[in-house]
C-alpha atoms as a PDB file:
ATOM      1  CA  UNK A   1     -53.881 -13.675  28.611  1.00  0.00           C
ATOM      2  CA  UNK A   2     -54.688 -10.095  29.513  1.00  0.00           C
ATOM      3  CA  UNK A   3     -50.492  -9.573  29.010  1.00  0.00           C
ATOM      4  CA  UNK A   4     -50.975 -11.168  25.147  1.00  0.00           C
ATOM      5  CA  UNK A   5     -53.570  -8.728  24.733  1.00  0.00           C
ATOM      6  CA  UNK A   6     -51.895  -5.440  26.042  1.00  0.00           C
ATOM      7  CA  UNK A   7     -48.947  -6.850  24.264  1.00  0.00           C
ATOM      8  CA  UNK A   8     -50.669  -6.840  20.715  1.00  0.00           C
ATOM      9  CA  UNK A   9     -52.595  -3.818  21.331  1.00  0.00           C
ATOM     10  CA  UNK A  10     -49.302  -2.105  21.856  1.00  0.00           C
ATOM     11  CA  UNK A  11     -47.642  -3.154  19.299  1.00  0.00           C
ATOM     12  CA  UNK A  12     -50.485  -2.706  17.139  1.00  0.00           C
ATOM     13  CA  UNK A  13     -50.875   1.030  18.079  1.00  0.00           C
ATOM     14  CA  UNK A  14     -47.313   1.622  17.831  1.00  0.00           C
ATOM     15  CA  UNK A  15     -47.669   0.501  14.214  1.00  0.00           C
ATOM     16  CA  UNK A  16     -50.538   2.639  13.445  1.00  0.00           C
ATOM     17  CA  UNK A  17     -48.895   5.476  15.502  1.00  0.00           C
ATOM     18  CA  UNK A  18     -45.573   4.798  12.511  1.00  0.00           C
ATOM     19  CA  UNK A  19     -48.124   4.288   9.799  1.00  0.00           C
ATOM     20  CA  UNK A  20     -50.058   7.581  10.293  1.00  0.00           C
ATOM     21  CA  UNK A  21     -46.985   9.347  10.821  1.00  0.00           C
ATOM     22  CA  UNK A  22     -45.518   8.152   7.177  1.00  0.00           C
ATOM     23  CA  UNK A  23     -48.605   8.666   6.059  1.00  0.00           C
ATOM     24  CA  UNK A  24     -48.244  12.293   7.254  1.00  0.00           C
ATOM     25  CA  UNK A  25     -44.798  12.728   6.751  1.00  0.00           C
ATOM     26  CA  UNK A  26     -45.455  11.858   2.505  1.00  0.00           C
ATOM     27  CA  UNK A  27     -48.281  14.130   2.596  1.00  0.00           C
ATOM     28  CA  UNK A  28     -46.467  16.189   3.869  1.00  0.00           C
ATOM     29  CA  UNK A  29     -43.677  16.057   1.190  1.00  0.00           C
ATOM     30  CA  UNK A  30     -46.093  15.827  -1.556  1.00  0.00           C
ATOM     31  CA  UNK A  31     -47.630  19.502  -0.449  1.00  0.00           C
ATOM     32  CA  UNK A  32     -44.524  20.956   0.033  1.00  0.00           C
ATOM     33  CA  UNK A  33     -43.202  19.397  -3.365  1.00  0.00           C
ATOM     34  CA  UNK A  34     -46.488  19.669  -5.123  1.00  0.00           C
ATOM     35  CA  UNK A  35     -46.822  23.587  -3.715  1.00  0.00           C
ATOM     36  CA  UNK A  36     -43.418  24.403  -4.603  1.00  0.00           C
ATOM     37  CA  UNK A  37     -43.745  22.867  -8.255  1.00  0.00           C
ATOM     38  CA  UNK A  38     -46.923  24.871  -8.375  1.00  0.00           C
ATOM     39  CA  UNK A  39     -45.356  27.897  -7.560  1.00  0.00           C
ATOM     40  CA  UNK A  40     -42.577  27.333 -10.292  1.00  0.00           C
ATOM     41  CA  UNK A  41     -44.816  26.896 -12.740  1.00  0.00           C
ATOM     42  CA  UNK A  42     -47.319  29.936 -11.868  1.00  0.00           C
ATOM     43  CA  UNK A  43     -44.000  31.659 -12.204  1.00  0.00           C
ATOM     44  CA  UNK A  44     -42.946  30.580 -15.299  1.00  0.00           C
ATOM     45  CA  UNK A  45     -46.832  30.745 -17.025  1.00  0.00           C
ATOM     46  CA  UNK A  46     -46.662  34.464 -15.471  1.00  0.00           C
ATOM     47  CA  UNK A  47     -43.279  35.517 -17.582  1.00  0.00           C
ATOM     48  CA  UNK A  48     -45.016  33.901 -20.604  1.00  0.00           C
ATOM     49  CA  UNK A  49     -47.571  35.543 -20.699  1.00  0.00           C
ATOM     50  CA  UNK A  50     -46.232  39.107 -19.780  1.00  0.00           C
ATOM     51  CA  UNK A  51     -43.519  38.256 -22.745  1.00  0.00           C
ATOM     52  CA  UNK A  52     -46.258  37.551 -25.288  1.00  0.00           C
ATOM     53  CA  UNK A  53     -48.372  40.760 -24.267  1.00  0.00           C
ATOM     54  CA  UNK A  54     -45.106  43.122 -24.634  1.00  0.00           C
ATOM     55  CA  UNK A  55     -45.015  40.936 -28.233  1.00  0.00           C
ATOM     56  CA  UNK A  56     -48.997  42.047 -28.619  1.00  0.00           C
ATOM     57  CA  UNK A  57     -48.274  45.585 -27.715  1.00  0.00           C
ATOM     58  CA  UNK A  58     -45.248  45.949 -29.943  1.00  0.00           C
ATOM     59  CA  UNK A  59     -47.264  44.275 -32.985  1.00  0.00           C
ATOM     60  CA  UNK A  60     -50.459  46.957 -31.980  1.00  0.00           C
ATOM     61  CA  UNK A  61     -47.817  49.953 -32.025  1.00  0.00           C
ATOM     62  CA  UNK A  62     -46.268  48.519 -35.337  1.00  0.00           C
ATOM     63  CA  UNK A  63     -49.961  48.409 -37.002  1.00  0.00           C
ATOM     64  CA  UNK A  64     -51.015  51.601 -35.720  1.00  0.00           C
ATOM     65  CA  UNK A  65     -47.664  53.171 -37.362  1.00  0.00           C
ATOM     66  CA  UNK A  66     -47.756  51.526 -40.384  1.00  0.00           C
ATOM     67  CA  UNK A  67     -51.935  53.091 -40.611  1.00  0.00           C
ATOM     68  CA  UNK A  68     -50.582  56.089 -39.313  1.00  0.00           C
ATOM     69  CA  UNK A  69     -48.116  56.440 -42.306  1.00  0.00           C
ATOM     70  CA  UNK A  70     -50.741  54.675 -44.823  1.00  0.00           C
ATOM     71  CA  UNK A  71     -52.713  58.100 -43.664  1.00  0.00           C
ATOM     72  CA  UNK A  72     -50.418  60.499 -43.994  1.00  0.00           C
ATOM     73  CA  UNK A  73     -49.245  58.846 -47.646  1.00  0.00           C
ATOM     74  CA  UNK A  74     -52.693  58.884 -48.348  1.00  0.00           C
ATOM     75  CA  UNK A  75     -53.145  62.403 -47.201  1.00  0.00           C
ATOM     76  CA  UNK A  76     -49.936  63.681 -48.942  1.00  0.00           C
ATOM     77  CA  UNK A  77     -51.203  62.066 -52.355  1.00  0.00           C
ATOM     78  CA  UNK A  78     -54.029  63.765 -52.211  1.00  0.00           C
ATOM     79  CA  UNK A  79     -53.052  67.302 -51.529  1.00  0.00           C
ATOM     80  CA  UNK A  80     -49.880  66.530 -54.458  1.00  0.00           C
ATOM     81  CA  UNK A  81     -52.542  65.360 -56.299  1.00  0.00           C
ATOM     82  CA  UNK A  82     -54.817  68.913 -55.835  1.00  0.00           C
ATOM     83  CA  UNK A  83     -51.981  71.181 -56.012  1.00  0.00           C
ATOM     84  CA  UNK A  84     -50.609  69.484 -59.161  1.00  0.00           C
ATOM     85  CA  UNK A  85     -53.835  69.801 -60.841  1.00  0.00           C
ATOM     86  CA  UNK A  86     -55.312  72.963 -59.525  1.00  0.00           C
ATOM     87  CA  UNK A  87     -52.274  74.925 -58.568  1.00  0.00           C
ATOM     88  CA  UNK A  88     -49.022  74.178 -60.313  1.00  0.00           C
ATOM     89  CA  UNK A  89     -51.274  73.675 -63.503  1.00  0.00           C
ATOM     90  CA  UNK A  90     -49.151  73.131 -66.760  1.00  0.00           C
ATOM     91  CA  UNK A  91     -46.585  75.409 -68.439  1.00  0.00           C
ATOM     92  CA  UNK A  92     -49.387  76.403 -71.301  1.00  0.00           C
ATOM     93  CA  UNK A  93     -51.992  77.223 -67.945  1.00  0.00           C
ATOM     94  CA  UNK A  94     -49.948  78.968 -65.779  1.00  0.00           C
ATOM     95  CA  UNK A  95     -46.987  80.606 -67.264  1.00  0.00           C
ATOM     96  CA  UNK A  96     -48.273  83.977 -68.294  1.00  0.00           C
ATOM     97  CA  UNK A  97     -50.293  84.141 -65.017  1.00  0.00           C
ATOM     98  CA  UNK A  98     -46.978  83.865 -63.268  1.00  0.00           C
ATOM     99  CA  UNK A  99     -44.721  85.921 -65.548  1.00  0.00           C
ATOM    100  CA  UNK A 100     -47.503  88.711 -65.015  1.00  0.00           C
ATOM    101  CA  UNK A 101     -47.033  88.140 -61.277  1.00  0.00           C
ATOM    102  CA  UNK A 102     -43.537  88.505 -60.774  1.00  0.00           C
ATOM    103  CA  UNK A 103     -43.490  91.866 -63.016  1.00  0.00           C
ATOM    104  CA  UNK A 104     -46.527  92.720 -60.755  1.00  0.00           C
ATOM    105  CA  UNK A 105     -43.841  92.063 -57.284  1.00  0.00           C
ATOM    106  CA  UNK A 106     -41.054  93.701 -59.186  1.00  0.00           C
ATOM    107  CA  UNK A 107     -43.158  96.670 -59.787  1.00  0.00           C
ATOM    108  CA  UNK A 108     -45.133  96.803 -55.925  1.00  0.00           C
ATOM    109  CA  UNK A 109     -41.051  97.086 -54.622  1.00  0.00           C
ATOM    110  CA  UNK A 110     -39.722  99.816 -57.013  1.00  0.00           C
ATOM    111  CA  UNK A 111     -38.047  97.271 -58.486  1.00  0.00           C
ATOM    112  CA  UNK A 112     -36.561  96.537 -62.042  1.00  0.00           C
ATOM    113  CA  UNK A 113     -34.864  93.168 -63.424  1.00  0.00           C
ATOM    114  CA  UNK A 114     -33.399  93.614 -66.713  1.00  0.00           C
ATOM    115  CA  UNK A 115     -34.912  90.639 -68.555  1.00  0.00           C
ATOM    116  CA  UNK A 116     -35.774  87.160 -67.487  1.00  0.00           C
ATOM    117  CA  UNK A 117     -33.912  83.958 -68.323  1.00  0.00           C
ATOM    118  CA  UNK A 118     -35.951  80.808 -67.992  1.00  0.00           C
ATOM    119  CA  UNK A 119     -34.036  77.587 -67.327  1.00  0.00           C
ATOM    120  CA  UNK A 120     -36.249  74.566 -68.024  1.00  0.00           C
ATOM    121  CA  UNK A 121     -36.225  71.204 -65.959  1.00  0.00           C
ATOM    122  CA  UNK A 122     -37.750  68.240 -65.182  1.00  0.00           C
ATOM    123  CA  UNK A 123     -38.726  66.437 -61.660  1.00  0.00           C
ATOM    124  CA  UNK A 124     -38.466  63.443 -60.662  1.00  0.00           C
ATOM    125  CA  UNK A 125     -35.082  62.525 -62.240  1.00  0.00           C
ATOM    126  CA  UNK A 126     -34.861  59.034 -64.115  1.00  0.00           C
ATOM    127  CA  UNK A 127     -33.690  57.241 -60.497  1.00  0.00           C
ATOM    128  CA  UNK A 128     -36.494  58.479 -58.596  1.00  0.00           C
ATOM    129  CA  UNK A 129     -39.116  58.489 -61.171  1.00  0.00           C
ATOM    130  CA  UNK A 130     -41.190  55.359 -60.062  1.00  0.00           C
ATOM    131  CA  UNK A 131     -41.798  56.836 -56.131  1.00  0.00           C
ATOM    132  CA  UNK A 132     -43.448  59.775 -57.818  1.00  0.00           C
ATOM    133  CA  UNK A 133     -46.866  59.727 -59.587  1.00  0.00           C
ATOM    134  CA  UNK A 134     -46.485  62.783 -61.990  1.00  0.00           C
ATOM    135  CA  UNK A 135     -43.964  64.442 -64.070  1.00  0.00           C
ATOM    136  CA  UNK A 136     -42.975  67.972 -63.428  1.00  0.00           C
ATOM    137  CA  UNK A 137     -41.122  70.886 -65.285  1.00  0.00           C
ATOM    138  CA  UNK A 138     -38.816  73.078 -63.313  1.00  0.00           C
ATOM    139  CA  UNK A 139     -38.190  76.758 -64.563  1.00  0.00           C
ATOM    140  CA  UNK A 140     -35.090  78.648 -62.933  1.00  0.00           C
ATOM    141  CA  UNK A 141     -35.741  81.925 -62.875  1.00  0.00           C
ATOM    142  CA  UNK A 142     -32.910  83.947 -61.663  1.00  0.00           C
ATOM    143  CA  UNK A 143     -33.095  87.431 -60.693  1.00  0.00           C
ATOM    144  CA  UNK A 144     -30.774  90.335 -60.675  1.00  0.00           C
ATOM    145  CA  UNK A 145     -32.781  93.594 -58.370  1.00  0.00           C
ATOM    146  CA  UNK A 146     -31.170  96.824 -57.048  1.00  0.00           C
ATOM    147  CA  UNK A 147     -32.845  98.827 -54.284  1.00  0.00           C
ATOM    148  CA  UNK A 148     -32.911 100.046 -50.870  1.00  0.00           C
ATOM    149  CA  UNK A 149     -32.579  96.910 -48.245  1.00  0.00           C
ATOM    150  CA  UNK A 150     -36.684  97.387 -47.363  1.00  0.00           C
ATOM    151  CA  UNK A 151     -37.347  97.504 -50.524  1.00  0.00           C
ATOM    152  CA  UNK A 152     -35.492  93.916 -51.415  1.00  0.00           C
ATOM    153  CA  UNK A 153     -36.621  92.237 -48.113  1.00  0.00           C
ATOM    154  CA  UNK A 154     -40.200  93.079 -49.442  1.00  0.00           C
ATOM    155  CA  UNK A 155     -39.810  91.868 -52.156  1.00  0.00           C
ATOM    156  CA  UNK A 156     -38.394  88.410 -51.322  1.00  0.00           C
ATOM    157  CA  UNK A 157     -41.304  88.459 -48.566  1.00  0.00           C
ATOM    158  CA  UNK A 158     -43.351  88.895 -51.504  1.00  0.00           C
ATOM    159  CA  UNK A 159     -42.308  85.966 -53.271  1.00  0.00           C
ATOM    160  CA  UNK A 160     -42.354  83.148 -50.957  1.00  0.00           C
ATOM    161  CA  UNK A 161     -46.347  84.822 -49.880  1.00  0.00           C
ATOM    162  CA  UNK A 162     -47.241  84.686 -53.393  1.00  0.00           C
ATOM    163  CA  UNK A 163     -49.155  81.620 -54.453  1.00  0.00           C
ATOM    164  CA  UNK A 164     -47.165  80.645 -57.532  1.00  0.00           C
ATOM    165  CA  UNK A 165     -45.333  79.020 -55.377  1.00  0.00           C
ATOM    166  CA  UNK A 166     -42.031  80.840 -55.838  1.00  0.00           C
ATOM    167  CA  UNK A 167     -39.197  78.308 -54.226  1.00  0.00           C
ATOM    168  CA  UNK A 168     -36.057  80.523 -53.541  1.00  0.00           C
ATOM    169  CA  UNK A 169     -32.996  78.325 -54.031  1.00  0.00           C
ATOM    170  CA  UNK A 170     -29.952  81.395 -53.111  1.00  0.00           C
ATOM    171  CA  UNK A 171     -30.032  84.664 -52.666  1.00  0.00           C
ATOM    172  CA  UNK A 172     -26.620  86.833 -52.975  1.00  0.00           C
ATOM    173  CA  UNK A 173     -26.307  90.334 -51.868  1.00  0.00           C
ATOM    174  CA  UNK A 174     -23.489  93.208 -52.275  1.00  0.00           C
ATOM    175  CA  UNK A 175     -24.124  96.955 -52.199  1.00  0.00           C
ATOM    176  CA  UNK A 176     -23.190 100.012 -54.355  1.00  0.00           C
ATOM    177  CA  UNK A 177     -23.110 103.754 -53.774  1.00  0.00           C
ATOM    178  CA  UNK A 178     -24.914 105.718 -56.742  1.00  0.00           C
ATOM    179  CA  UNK A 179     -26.125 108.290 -54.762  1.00  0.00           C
ATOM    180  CA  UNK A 180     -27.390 106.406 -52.131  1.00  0.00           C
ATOM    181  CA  UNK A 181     -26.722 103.165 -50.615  1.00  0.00           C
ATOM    182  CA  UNK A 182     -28.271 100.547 -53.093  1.00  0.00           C
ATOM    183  CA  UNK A 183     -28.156  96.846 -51.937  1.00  0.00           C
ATOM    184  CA  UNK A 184     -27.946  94.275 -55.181  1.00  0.00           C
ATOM    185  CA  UNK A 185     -29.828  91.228 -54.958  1.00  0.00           C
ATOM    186  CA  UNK A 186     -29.223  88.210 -56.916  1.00  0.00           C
ATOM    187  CA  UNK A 187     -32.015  85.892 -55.918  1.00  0.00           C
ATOM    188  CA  UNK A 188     -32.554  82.451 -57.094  1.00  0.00           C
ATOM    189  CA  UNK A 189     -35.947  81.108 -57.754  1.00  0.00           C
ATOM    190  CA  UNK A 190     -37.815  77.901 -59.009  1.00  0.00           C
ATOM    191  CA  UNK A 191     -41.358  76.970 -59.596  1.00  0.00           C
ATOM    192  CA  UNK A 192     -43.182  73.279 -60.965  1.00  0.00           C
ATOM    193  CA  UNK A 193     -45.458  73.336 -63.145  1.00  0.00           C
ATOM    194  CA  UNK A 194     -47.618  70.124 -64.111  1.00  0.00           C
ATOM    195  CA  UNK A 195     -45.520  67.968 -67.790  1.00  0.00           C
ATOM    196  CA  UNK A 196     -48.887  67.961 -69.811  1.00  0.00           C
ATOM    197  CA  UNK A 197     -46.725  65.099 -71.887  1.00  0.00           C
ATOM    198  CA  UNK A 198     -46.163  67.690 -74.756  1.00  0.00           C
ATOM    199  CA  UNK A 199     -43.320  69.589 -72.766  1.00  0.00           C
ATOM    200  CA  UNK A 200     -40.152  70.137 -75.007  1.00  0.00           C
ATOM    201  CA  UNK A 201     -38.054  69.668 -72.589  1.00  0.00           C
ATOM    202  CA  UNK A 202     -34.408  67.789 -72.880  1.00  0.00           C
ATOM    203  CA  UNK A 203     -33.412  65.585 -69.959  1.00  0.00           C
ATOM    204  CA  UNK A 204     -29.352  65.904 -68.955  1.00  0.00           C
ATOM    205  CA  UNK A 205     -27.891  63.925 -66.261  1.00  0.00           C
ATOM    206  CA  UNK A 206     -28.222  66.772 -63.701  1.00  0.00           C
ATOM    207  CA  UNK A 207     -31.678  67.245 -64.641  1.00  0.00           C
ATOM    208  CA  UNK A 208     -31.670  70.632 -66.478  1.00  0.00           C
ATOM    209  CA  UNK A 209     -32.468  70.996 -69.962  1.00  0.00           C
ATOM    210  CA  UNK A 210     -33.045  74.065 -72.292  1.00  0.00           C
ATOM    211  CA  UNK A 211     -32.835  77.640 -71.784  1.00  0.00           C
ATOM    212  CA  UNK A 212     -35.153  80.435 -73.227  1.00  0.00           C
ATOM    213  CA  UNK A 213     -34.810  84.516 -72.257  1.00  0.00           C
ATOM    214  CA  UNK A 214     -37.441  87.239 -72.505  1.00  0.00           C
END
C-alpha cells in the first residue's frame, strides 16, 4: 500500500515538476517574445515621431520665412510707397527743383555742361507692369564735364549724395592737354519721378520714349 502511494506521489510530482516547468518555459517565451516585440515597436513609434517633428520644424521654418518675407514686402511697399510720394514726386513737382540742383553741383565743381538733353521713359515696362504698384517716368540725363580729376570725382560724389536721387548708369573718361591736364567725363545719369497719369510720354519696346533739350 505504502509502495502505491510513493508510487503516485512520484509520479504525481514528476508531473507537476513538467507542468511548472512548461509553464515556465512559455512564460518564459512570451517575455522574451512579448519584450522583444515591445522593443520593436518603441523603436519604430520613436522614428515616427522624430520624422514628424523634423516635418513640424521644417513647416515652422517655412512659416516663419514666408512672415519674414510678408515683412519685408510689407516694409519695402511702404518705404516705395513714401519715397514715391514724398521724394520722387511727379515731373510737374520736382523737375525744376532738380534741374536747379544739378546746375547747383555743376557749379560747386568748376564745372560746365554745355546744355542738357532729357530722354524721357517709363518704368515698369508692359511685362512687368502688374508686380509694380505705380507708374514711373525715367529722364536720361547725360552729361558731358571737363576738369581736373578732383574736380570730376567730386562731382560724381556729389551726385549719388544728392537726394534727387541721381542713378549713374556709365561713366566714360579720356583726357586732353589745353594747358593743363583736363580729364573729360561723360557720365550717365537717370532719375524717377512719380506718372501723375497726365505724362506725355510714348512707350517703345525698349522702354524709352521722347526726347526734349535745354
Amino acid at each position: 500500500m505504502n509502495v502505491n502511494v510513493d508510487r503516485l506521489i512520484r509520479k504525481g510530482f514528476v508531473k507537476a515538476v513538467v507542468s511548472a516547468v512548461a509553464v515556465l518555459a512559455l512564460n518564459v517565451l512570451v517575455y522574451f517574445f512579448g519584450i522583444a516585440r515591445l522593443g520593436a515597436v518603441t523603436a519604430l513609434q520613436k522614428n515616427e515621431i522624430e520624422a514628424n517633428n523634423r516635418k513640424i520644424a521644417e513647416m515652422q521654418a517655412q512659416r516663419d520665412a514666408a512672415a519674414e518675407k510678408a515683412s519685408i514686402y510689407k516694409q519695402g511697399s511702404k518705404v516705395l510707397e513714401t519715397l514715391g510720394k514724398d521724394y520722387f514726386k511727379t515731373r510737374a513737382e520736382r523737375f525744376a527743383e532738380l534741374q536747379k540742383d544739378l546746375q547747383k553741383l555743376l557749379e560747386a565743381n568748376g564745372l560746365t555742361n554745355d546744355s542738357m538733353a532729357y530722354t524721357y521713359g517709363q518704368e515698369p515696362k508692359d511685362s512687368q507692369k502688374s508686380a509694380w504698384r505705380h507708374d514711373y517716368v525715367t529722364v536720361q540725363i547725360p552729361l558731358a564735364v571737363s576738369g581736373s580729376y578732383p574736380q570730376v570725382k567730386k562731382f560724381i560724389s556729389d551726385l549719388q549724395a544728392s537726394p534727387q536721387f541721381y542713378i549713374i548708369n556709365d561713366i566714360g573718361l579720356s583726357t586732353s592737354t589745353q594747358g593743363a591736364v583736363l580729364l573729360n567725363a561723360r557720365i550717365a545719369v537717370t532719375t524717377l519721378f512719380l506718372a501723375d497719369g497726365s505724362e506725355p510720354v510714348v512707350r517703345t519696346k525698349n522702354g524709352s520714349a521722347n526726347k526734349e533739350s535745354s
